[in-house]
Protein backbone atom coordinates (compact mmCIF):
# COMPACT_ATOMS: atom_id res chain seq x y z
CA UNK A 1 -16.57 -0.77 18.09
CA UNK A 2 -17.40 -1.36 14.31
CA UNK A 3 -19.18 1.76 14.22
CA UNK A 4 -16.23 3.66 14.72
CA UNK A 5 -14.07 1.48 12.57
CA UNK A 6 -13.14 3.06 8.72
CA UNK A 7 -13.29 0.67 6.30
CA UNK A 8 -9.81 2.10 4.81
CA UNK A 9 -8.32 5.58 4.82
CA UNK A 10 -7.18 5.32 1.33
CA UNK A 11 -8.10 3.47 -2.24
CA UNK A 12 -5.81 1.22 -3.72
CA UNK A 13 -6.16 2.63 -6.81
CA UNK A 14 -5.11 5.99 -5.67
CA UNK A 15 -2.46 4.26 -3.93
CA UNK A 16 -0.92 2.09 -7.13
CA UNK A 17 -1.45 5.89 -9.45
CA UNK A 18 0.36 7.73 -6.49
CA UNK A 19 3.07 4.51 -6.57
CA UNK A 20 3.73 4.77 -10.16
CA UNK A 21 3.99 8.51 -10.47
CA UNK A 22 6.68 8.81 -7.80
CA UNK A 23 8.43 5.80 -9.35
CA UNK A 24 8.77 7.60 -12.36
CA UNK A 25 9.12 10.96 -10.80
CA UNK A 26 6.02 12.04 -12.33
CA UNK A 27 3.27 14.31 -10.72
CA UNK A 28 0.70 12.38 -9.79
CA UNK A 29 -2.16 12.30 -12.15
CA UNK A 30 -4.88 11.47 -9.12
CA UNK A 31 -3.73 14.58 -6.94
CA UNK A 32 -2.13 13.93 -3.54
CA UNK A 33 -2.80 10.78 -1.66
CA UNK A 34 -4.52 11.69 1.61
CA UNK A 35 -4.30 9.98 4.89
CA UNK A 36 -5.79 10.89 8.32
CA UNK A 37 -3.23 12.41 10.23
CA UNK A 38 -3.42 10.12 13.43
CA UNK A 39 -4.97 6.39 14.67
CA UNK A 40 -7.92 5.31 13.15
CA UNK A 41 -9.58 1.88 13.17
CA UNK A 42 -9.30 -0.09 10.17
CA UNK A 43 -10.95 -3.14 8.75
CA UNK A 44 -8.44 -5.26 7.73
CA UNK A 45 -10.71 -7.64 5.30
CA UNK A 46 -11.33 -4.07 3.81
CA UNK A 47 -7.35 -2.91 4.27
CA UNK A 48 -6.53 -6.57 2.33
CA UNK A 49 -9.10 -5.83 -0.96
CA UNK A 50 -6.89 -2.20 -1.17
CA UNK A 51 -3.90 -3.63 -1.24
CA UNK A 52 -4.96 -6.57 -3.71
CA UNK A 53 -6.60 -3.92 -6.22
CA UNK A 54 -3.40 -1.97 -5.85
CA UNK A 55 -1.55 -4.95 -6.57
CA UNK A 56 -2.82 -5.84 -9.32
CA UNK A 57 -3.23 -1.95 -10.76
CA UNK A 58 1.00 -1.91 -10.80
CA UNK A 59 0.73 -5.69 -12.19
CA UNK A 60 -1.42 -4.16 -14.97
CA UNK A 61 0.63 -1.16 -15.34
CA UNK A 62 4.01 -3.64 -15.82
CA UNK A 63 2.12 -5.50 -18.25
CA UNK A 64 1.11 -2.57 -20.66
CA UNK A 65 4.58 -1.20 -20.72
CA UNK A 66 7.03 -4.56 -20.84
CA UNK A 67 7.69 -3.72 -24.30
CA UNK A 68 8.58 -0.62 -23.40
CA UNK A 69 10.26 -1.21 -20.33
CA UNK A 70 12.80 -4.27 -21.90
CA UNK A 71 13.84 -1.63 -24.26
CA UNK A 72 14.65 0.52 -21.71
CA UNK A 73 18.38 1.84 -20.98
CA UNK A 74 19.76 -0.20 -17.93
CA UNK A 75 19.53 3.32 -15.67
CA UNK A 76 16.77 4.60 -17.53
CA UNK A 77 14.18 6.32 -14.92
CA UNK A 78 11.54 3.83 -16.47
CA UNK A 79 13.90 1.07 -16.38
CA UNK A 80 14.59 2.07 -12.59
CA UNK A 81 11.05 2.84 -11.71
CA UNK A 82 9.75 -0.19 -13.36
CA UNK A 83 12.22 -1.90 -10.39
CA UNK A 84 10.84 0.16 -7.68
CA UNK A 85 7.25 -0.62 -8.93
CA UNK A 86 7.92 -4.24 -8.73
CA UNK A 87 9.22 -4.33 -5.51
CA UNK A 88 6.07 -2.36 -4.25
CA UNK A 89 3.49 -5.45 -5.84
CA UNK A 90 5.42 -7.17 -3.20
CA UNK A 91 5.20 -4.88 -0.35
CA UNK A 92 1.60 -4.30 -1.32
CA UNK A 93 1.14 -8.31 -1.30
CA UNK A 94 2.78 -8.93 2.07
CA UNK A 95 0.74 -6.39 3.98
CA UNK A 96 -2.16 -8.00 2.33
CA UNK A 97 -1.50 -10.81 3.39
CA UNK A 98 -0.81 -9.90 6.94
CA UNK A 99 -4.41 -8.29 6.66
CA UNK A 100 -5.82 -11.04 5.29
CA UNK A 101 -3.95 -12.93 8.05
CA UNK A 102 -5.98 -11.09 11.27
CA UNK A 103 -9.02 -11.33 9.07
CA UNK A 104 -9.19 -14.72 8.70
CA UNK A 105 -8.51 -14.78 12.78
CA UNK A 106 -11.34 -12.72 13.26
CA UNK A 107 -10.01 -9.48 13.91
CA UNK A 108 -12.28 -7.03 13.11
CA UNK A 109 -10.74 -3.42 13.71
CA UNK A 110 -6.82 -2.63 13.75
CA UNK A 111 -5.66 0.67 14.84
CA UNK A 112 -3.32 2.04 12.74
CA UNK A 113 -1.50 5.57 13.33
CA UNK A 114 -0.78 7.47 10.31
CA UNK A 115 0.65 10.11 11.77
CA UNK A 116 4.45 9.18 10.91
CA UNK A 117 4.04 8.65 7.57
CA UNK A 118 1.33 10.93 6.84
CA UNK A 119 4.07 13.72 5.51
CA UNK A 120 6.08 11.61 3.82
CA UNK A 121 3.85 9.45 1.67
CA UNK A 122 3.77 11.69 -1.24
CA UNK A 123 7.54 11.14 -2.18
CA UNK A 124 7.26 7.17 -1.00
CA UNK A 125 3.68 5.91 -1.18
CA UNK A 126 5.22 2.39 -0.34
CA UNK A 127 5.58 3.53 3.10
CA UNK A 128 1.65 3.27 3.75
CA UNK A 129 1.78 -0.75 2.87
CA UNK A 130 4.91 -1.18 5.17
CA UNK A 131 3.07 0.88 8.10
CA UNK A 132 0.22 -1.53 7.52
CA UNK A 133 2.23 -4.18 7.59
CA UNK A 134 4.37 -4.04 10.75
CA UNK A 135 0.86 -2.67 12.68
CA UNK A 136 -0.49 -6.19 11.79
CA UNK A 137 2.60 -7.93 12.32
CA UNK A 138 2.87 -6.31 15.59
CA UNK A 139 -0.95 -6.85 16.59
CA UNK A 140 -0.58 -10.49 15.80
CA UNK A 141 2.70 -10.80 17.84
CA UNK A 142 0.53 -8.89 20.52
CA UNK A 143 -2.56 -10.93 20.70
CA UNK A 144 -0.77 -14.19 20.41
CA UNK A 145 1.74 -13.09 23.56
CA UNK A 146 -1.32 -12.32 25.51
């Protein structure tokens, strides 16, 4: 079954550019963020180490631009998106964690469908670690009910 299994369908560096640049309203500098459009069979140790290097890409990216972002106007788009880009570290760390949760279980594969989301990730590129998120959430609920 690990044969067919993709170690991830995206990079979590694309993931935290594509992240910031709609925060911001910015183009993204990486291109689009692409997806498969359907199920595929992800590693979830693999799934966690994306979302922890995406993590910690927007931690970096908050870091570099405090200065700039406590001098920010209160409804200043990089006041806003530096809001939105914090609550995605937290997103990102929650469905790494749920990952990291069926890892540590020994789950080796979860199958994820993309297909909902696949359209819509370009204007909200959170939605990928909240799709993650409930699929492990709901596989966990799944394999301990059974």
């Amino acid at each position: 079954m690990m044969s067919d299994c993709v170690t991830t369908p995206f990079s979590g560096q694309e993931l935290a550019s594509a992240i910031i640049a709609a925060a911001l309203s910015l183009p993204s500098a990486n291109g689009r963020l692409h997806l498969p459009n359907g199920a595929v069979l992800c590693d979830p140790a693999a799934l966690e180490r994306e979302f922890a290097l995406a993590a910690q890409g927007l931690s970096h990216w908050l870091a570099q631009n405090e200065p700039r972002i406590a001098e920010a106007a209160r409804a200043s788009r990089l006041k806003i998106g530096a809001g939105v880009i914090r609550a995605a570290v937290a997103t990102l760390e929650h469905a790494g964690r749920r990952c990291g949760a069926l890892s540590d279980r020994g789950e080796r594969a979860l199958s994820i469908d993309f297909s909902a989301v696949c359209d819509r990730v370009q204007e909200r590129p959170g939605l990928l670690a909240q799709t993650v998120a409930a699929v492990a959430a709901g596989h966990t609920i799944h394999a301990v009910a059974a």
